[in-house]
Protein backbone atom coordinates (compact mmCIF):
# COMPACT_ATOMS: atom_id res chain seq x y z
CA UNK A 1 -28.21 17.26 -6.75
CA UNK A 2 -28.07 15.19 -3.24
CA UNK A 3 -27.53 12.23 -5.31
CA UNK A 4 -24.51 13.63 -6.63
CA UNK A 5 -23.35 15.26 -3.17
CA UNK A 6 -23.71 11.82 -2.05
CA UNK A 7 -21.80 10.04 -4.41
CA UNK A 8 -19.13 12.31 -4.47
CA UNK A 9 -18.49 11.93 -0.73
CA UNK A 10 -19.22 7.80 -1.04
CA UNK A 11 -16.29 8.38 -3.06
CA UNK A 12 -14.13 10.51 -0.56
CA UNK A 13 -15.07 7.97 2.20
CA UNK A 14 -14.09 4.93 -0.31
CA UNK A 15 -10.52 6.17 -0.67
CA UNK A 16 -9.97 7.09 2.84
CA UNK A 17 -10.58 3.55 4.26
CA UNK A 18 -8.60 1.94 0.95
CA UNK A 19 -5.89 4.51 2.01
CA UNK A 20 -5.77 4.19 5.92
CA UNK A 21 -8.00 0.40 6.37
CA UNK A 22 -10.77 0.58 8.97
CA UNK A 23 -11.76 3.36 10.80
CA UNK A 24 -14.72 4.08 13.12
CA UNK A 25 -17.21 6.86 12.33
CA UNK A 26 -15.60 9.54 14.49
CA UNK A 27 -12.46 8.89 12.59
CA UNK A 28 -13.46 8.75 9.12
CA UNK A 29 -15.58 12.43 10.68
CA UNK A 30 -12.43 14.04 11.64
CA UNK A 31 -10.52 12.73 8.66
CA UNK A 32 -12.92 14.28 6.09
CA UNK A 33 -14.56 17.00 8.04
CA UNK A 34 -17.93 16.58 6.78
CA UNK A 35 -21.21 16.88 8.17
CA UNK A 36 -22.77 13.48 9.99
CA UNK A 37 -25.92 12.98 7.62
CA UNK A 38 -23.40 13.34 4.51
CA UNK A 39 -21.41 10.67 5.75
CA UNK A 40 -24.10 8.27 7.18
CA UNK A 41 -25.74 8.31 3.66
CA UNK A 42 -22.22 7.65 1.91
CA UNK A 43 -21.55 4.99 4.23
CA UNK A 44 -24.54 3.57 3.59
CA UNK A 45 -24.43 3.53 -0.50
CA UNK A 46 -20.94 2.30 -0.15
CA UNK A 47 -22.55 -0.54 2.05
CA UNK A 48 -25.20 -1.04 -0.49
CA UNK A 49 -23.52 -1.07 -3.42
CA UNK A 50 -20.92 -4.06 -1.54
CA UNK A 51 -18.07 -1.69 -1.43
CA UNK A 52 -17.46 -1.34 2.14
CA UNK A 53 -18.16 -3.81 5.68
CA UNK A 54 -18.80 -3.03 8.64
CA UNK A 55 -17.93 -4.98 11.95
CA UNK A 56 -18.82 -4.78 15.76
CA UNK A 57 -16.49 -4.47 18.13
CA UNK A 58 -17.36 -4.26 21.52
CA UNK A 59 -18.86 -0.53 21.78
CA UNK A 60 -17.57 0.69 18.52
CA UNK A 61 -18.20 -0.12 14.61
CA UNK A 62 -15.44 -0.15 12.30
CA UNK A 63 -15.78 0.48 8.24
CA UNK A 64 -13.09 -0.91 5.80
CA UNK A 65 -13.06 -1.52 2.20
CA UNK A 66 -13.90 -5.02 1.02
């Protein structure tokens, strides 16, 4: 079941960075409304699986689709 919950929101995530380009954490939060640990692991399958980046800028980290 978490695998699922997770997959389904890796998906959410996916098409709001393909939809609005890179966003931070707090944004892509506010966007979807979910809860952090639901997002952290989607982020992190969609970085896994090579669907995502991630870059550092100065204080902040921004997620857009590859």
């Amino acid at each position: 079941m978490l695998q699922h919950c997770i997959g389904e929101n890796a998906g959410k995530v996916w098409r709001l960075l393909n939809e609005k380009g890179e966003l931070t954490f707090a944004q892509i939060k506010k966007e979807l409304k979910g809860k952090n640990e639901e997002l952290y692991m989607a982020l992190g399958w969609l970085l896994r699986e090579n669907a995502i980046y991630s870059r550092d800028e100065e204080d902040k980290t921004f997620f857009g689709c590859k």
